[in-house]
PDB file of N, CA and C in Angstrom:
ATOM      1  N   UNK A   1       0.853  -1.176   0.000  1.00  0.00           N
ATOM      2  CA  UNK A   1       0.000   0.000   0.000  1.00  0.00           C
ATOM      3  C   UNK A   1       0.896   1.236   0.000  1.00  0.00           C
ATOM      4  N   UNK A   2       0.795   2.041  -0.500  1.00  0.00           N
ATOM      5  CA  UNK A   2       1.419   3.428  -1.017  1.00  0.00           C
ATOM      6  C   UNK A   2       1.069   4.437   0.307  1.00  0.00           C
ATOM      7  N   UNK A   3       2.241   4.790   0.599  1.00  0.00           N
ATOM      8  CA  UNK A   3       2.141   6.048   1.693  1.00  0.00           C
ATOM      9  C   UNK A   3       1.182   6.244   1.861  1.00  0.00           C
ATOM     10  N   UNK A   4       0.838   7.463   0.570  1.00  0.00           N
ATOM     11  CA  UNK A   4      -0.259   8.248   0.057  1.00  0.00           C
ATOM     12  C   UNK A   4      -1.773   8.034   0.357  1.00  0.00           C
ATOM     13  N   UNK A   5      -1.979   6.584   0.186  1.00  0.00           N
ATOM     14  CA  UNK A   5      -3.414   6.044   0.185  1.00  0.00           C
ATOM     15  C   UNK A   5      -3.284   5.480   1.822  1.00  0.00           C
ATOM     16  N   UNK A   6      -2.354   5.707   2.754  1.00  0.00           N
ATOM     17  CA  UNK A   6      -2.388   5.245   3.808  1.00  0.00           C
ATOM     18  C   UNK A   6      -2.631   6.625   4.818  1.00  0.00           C
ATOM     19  N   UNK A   7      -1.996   7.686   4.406  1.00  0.00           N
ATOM     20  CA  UNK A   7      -2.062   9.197   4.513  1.00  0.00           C
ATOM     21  C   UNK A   7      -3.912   9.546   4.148  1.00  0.00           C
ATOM     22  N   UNK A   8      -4.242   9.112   3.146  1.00  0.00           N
ATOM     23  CA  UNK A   8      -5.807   9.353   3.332  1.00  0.00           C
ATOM     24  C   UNK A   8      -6.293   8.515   3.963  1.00  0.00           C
ATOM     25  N   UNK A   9      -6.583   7.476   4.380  1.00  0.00           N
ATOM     26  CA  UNK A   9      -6.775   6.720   5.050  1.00  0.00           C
ATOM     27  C   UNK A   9      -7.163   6.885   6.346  1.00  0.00           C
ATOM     28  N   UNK A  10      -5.949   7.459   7.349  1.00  0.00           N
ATOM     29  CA  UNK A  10      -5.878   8.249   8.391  1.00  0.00           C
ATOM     30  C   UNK A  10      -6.657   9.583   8.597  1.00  0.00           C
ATOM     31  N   UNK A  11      -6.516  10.219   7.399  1.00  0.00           N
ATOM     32  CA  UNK A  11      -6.987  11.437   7.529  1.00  0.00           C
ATOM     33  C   UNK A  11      -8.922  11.503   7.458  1.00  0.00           C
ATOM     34  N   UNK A  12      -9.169  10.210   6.774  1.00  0.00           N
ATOM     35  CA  UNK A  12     -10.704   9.494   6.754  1.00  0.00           C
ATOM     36  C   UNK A  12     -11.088   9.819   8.622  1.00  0.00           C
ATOM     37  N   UNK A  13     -10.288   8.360   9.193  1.00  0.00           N
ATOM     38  CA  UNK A  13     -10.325   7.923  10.605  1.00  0.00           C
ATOM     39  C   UNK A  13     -10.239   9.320  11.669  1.00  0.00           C
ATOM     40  N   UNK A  14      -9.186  10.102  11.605  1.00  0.00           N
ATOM     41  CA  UNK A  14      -8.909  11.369  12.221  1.00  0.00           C
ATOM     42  C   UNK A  14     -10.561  12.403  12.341  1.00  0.00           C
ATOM     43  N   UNK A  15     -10.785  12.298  11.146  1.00  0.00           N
ATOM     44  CA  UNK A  15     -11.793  13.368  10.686  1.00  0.00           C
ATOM     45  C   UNK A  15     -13.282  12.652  11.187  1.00  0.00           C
ATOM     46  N   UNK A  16     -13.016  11.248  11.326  1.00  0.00           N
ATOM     47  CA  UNK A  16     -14.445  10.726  11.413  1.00  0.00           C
ATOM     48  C   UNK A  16     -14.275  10.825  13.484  1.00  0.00           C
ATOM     49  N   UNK A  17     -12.993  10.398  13.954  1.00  0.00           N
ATOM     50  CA  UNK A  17     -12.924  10.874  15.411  1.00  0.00           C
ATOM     51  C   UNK A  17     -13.330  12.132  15.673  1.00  0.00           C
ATOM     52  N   UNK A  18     -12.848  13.078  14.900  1.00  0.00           N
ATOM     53  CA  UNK A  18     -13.318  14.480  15.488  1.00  0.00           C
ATOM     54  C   UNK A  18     -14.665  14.476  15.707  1.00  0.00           C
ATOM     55  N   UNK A  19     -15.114  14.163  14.587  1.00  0.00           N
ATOM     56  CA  UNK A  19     -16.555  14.060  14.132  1.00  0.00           C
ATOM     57  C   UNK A  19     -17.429  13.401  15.157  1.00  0.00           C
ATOM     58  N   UNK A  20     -17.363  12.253  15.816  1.00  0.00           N
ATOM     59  CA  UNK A  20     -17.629  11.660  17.528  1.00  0.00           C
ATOM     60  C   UNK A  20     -17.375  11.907  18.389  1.00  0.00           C
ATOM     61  N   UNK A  21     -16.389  12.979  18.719  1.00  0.00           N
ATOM     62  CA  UNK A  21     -15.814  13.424  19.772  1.00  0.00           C
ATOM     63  C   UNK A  21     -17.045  14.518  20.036  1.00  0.00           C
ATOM     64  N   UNK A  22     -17.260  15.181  18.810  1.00  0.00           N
ATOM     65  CA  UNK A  22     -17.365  17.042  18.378  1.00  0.00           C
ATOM     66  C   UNK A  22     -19.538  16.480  18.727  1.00  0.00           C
ATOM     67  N   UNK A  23     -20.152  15.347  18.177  1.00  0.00           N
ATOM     68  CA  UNK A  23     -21.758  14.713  18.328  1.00  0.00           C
ATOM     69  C   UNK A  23     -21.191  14.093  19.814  1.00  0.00           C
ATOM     70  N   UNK A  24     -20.621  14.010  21.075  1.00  0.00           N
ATOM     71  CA  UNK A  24     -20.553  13.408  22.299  1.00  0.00           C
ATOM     72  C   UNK A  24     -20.311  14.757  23.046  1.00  0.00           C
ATOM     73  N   UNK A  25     -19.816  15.445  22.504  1.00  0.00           N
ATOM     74  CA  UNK A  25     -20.171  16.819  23.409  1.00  0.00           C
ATOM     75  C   UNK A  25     -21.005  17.584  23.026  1.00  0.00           C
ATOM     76  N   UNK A  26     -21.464  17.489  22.209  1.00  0.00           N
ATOM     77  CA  UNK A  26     -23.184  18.376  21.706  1.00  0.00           C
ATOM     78  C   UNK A  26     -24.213  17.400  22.722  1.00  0.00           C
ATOM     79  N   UNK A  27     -24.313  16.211  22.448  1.00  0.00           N
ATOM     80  CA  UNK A  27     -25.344  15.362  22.903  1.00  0.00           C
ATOM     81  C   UNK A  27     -25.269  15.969  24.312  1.00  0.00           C
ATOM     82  N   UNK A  28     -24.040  15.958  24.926  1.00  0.00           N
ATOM     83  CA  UNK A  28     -23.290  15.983  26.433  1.00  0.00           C
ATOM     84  C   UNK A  28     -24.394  17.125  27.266  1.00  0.00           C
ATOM     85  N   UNK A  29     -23.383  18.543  26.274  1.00  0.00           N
ATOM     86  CA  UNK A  29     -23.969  20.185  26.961  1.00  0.00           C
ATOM     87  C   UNK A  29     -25.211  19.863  26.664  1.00  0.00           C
ATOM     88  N   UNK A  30     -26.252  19.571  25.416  1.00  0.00           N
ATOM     89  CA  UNK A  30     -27.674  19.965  25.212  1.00  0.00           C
ATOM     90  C   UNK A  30     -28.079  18.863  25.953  1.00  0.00           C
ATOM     91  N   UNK A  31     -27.764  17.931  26.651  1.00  0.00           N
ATOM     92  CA  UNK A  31     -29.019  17.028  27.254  1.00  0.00           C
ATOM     93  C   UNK A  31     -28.700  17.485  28.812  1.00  0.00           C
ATOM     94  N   UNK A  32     -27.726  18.464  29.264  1.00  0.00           N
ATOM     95  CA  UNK A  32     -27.484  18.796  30.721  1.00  0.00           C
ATOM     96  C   UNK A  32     -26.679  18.183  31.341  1.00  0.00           C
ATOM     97  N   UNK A  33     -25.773  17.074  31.254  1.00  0.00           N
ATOM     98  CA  UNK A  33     -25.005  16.061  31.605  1.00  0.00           C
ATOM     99  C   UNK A  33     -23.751  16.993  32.146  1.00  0.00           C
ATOM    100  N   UNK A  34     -23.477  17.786  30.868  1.00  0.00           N
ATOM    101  CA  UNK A  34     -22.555  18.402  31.625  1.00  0.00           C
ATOM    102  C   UNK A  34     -22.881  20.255  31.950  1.00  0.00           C
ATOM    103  N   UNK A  35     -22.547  20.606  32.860  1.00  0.00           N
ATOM    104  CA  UNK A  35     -22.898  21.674  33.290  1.00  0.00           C
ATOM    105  C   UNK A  35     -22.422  22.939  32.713  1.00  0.00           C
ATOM    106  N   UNK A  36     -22.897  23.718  32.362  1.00  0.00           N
ATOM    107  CA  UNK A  36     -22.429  25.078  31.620  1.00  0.00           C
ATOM    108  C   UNK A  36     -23.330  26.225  31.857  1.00  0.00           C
ATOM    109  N   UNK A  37     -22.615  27.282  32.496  1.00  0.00           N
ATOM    110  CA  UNK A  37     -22.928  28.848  33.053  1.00  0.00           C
ATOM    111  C   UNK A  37     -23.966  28.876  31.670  1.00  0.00           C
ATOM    112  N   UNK A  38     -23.689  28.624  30.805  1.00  0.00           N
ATOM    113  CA  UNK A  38     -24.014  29.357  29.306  1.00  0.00           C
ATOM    114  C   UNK A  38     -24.440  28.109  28.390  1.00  0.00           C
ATOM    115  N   UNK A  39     -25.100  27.576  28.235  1.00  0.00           N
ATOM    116  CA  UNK A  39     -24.927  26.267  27.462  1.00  0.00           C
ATOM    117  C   UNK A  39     -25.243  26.691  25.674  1.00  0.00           C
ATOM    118  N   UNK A  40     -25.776  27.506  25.876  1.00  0.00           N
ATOM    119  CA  UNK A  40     -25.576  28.501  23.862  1.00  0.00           C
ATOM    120  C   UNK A  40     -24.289  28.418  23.787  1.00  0.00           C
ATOM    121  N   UNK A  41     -23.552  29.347  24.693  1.00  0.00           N
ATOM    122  CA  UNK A  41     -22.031  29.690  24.390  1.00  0.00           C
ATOM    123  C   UNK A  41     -21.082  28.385  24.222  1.00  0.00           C
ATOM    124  N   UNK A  42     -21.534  27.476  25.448  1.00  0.00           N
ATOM    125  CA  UNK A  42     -20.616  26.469  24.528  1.00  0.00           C
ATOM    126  C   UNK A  42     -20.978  25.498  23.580  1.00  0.00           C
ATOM    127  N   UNK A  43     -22.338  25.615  23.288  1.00  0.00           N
ATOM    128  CA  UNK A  43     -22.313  24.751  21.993  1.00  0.00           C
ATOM    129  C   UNK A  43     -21.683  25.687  21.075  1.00  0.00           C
ATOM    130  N   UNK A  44     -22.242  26.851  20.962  1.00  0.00           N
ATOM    131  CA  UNK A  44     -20.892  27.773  20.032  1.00  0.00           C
ATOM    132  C   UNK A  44     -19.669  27.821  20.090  1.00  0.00           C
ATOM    133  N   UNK A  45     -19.025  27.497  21.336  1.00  0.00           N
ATOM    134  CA  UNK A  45     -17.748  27.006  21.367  1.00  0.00           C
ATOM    135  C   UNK A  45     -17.334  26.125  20.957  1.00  0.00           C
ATOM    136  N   UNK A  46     -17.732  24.803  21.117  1.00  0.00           N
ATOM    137  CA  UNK A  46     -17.805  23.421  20.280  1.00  0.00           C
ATOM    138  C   UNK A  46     -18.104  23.435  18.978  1.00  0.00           C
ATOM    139  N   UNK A  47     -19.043  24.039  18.674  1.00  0.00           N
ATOM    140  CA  UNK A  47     -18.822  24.278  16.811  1.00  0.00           C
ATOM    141  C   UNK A  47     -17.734  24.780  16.360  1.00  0.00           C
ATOM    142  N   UNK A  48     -17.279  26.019  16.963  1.00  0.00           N
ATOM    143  CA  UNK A  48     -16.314  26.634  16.702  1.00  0.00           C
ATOM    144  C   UNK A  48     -14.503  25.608  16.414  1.00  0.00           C
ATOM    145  N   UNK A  49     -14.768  25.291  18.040  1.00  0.00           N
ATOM    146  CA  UNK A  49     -13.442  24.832  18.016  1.00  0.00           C
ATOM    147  C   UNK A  49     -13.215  23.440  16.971  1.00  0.00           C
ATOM    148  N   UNK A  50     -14.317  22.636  16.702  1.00  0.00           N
ATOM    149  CA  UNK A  50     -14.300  21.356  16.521  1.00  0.00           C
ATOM    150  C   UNK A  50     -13.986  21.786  14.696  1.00  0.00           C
ATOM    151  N   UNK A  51     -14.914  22.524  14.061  1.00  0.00           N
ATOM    152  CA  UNK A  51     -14.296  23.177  12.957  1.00  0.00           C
ATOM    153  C   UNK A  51     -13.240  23.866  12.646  1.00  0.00           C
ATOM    154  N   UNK A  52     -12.975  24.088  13.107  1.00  0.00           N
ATOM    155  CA  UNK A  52     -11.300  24.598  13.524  1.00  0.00           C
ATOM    156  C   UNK A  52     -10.146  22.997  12.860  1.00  0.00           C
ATOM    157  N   UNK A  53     -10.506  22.539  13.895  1.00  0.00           N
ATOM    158  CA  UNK A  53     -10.013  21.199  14.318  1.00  0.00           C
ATOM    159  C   UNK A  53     -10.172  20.527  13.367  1.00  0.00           C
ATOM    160  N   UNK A  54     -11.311  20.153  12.529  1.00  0.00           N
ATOM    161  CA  UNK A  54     -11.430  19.063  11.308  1.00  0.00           C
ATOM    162  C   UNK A  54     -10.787  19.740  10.217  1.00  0.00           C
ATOM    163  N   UNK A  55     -10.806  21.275   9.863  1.00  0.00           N
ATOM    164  CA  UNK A  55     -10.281  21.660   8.913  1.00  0.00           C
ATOM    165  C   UNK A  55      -8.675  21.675   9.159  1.00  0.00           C
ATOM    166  N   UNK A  56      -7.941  22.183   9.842  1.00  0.00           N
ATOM    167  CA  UNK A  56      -6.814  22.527  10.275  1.00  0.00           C
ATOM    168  C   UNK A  56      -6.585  20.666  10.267  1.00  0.00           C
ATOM    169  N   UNK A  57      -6.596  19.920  10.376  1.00  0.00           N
ATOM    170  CA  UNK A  57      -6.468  18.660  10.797  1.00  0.00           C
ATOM    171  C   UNK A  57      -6.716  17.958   9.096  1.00  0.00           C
ATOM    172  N   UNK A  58      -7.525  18.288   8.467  1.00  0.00           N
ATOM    173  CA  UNK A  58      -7.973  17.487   7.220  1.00  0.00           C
ATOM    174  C   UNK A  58      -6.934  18.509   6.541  1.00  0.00           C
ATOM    175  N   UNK A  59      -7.035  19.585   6.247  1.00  0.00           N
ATOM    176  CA  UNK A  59      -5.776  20.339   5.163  1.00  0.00           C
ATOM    177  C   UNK A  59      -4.457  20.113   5.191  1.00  0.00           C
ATOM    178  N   UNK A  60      -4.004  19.432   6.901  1.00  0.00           N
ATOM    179  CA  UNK A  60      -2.436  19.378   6.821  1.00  0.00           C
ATOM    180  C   UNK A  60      -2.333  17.698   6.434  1.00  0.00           C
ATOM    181  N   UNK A  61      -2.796  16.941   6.369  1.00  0.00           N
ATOM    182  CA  UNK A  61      -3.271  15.699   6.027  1.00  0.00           C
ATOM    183  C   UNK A  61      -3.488  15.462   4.795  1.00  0.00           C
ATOM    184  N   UNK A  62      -4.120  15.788   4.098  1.00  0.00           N
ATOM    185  CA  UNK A  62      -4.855  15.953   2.252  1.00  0.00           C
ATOM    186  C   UNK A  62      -3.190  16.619   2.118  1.00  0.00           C
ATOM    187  N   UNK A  63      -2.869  17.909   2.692  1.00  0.00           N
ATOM    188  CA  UNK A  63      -1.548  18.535   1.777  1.00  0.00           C
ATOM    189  C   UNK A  63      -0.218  17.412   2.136  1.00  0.00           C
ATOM    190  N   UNK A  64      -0.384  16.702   2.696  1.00  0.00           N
ATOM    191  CA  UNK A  64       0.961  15.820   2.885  1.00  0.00           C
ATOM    192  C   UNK A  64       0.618  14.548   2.197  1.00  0.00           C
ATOM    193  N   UNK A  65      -0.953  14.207   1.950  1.00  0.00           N
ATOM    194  CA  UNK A  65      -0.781  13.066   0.902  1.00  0.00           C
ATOM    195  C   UNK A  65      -0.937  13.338  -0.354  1.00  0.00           C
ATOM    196  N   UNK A  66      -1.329  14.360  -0.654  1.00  0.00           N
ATOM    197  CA  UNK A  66      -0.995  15.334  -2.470  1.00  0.00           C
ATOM    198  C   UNK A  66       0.544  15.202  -2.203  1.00  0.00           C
ATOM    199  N   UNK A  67       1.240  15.580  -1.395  1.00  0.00           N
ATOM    200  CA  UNK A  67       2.923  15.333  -1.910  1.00  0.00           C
ATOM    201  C   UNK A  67       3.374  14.401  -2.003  1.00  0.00           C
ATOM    202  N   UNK A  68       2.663  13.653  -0.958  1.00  0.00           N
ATOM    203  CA  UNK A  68       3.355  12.071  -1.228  1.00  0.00           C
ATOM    204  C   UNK A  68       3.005  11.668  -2.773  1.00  0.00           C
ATOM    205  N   UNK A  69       1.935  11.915  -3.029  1.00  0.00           N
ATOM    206  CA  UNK A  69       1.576  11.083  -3.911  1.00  0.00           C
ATOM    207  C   UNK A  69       1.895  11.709  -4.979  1.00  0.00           C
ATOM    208  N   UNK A  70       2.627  13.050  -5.566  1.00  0.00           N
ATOM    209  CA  UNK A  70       3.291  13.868  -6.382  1.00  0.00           C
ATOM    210  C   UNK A  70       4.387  12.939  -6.288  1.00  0.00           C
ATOM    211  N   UNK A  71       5.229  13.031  -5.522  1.00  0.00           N
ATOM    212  CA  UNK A  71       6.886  12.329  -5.033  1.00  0.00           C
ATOM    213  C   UNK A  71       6.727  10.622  -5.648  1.00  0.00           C
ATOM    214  N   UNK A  72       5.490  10.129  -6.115  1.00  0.00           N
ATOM    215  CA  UNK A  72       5.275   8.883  -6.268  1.00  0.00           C
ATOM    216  C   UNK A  72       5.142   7.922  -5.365  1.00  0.00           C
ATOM    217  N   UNK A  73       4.786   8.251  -3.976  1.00  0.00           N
ATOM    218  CA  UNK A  73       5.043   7.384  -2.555  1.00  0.00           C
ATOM    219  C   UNK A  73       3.110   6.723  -2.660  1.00  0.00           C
TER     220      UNK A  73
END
């Protein structure tokens, strides 16, 4: 298996973790489980940060398996 297709691969798995992490703390704050002064603010925080996070996380990932796979790996 080629770097490259192992580099997306990961970056699939990575993105689909965020993605369960990011629906276990929505479920979390909106059902009251966990406690928040503000519970708007941090689901806006959690959108925020978690998009942050999948993009910043999927672009450096996608740009290192476009090179690999330029380089022929």
């Amino acid at each position: 298996m080629r770097k490259s297709t192992r580099i997306f691969i990961l970056t699939a798995v990575f993105e689909a973790l965020l993605l369960a992490g990011a629906v276990y703390m929505i479920t979390q704050t909106s059902s009251g489980a966990w406690r928040a002064t503000n519970p708007a603010e941090a689901l806006n925080r959690i959108y925020t940060v978690m998009g942050a996070a999948m993009g910043g996380v999927g672009a450096a990932l996608l740009f290192l398996g476009i090179v690999l796979r330029m380089k022929g790996q």
